[in-house]
Protein backbone atom coordinates (compact mmCIF):
# COMPACT_ATOMS: atom_id res chain seq x y z
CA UNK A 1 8.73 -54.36 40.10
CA UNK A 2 8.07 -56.28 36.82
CA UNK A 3 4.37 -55.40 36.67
CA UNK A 4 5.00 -51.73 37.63
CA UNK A 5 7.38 -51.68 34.88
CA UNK A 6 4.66 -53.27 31.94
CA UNK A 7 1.90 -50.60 34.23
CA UNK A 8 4.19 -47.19 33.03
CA UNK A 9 5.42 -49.05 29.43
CA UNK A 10 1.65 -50.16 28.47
CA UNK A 11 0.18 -46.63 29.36
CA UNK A 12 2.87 -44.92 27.47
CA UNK A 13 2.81 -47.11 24.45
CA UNK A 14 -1.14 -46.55 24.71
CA UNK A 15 -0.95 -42.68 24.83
CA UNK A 16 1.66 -42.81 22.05
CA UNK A 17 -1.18 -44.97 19.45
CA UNK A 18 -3.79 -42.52 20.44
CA UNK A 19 -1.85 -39.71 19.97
CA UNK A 20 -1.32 -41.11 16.69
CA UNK A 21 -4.79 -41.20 15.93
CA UNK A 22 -5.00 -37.75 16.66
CA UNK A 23 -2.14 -37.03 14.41
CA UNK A 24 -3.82 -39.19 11.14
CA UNK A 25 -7.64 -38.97 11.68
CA UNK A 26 -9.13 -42.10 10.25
CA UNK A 27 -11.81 -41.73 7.11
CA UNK A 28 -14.33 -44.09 6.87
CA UNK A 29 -14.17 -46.66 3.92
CA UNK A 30 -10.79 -45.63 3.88
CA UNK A 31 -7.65 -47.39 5.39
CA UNK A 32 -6.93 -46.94 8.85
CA UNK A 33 -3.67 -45.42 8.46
CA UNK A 34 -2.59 -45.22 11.94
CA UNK A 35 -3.44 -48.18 12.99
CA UNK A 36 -1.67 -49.45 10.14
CA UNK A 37 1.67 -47.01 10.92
CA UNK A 38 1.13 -48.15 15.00
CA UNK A 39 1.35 -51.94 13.70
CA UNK A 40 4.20 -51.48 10.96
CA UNK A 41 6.09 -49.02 13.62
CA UNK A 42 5.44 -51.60 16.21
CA UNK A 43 6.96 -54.18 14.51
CA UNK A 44 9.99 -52.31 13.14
CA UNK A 45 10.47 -51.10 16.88
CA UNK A 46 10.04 -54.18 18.51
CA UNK A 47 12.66 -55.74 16.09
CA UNK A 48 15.38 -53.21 17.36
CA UNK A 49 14.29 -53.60 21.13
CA UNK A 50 14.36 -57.70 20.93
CA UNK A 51 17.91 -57.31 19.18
CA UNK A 52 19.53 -54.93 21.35
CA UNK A 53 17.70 -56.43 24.64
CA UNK A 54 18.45 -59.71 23.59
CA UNK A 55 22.12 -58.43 23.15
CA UNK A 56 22.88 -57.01 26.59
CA UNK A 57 20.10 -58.52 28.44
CA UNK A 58 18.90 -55.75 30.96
CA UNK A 59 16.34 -57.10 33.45
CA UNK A 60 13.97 -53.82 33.35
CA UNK A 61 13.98 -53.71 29.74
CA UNK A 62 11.94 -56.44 28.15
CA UNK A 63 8.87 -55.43 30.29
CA UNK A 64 8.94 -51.99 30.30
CA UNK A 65 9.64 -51.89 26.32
CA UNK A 66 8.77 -54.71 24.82
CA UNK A 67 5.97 -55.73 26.92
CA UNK A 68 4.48 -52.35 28.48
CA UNK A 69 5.45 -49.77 25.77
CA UNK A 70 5.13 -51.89 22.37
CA UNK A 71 2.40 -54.51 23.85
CA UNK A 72 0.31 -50.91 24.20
CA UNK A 73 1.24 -49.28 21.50
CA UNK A 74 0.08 -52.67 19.10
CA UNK A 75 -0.05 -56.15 20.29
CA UNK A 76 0.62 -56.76 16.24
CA UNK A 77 3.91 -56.29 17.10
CA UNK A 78 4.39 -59.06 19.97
CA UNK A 79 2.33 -61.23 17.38
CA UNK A 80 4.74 -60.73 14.58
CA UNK A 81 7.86 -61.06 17.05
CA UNK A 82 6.56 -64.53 18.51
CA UNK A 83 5.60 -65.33 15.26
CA UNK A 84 8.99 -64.76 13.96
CA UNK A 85 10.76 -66.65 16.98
CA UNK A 86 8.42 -69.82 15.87
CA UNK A 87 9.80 -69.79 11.95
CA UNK A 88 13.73 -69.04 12.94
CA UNK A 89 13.25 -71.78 15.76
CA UNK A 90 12.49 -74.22 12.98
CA UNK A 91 8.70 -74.26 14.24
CA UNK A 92 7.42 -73.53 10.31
CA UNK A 93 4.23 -75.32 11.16
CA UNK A 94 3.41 -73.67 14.58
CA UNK A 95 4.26 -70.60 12.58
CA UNK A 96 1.61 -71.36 9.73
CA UNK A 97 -1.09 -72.07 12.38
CA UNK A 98 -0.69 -69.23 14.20
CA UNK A 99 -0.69 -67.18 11.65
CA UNK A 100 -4.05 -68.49 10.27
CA UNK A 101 -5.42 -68.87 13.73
CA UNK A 102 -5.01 -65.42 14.84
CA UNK A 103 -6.25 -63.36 11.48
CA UNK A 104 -8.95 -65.92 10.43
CA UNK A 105 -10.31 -66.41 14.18
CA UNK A 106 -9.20 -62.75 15.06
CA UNK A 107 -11.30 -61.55 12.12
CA UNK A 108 -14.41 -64.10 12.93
CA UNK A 109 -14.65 -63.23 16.53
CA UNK A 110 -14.78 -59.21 15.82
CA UNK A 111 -17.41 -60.44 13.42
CA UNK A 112 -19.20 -62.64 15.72
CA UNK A 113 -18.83 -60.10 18.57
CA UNK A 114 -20.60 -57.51 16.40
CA UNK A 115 -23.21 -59.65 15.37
CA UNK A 116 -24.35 -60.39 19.10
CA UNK A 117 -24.19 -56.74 19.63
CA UNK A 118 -26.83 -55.72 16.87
């Protein structure tokens, strides 16, 4: 039941990012403003689902929103939320890392993946 639950959440959440595309057309050497509103929006959303899920605990609800729905809608946002779980855990150092891991190798893989493409 889980995975059919993160199946419907994560095609929603990825229909709802490219219908947002749709909605702000990207321009190029411009920013990407709706991937940037999908991240932000992801992140502000998946702050009020891990409160009130966290809260009152229903079993279908982490993986159908939080997972399936936000996860593919922007991953950002499980990034920032796990992310924010390391600092208020006391984890500032895993925090840091992560952090620095993820953009800096996020950023040099894309790169590198490109490169062996050309």
């Amino acid at each position: 039941m889980t995975f059919l639950l993160i199946f419907l959440g994560g095609g929603l959440g990825a229909i709802a990012r490219y219908a947002l595309a749709l909605l702000i057309p990207h321009t190029e050497g411009k920013i990407p403003y709706a991937i940037l509103v999908s991240n932000l929006l992801g992140c502000f959303l998946i702050g009020i689902a891990y409160g009130a899920i966290k809260s009152h605990h229903p079993q279908w609800a982490y993986p159908l929103i939080i997972t399936g729905f936000l996860g593919g809608f922007t991953t950002f946002s499980s990034f920032a939320l796990d992310t924010h779980n390391h600092i208020t855990g006391g984890f500032h150092g895993v925090a840091l890392v992560y952090i620095a891991i993820t953009v800096i190798g996020g950023l040099s893989l894309t790169y590198l993946g490109i490169k062996l493409t050309a």
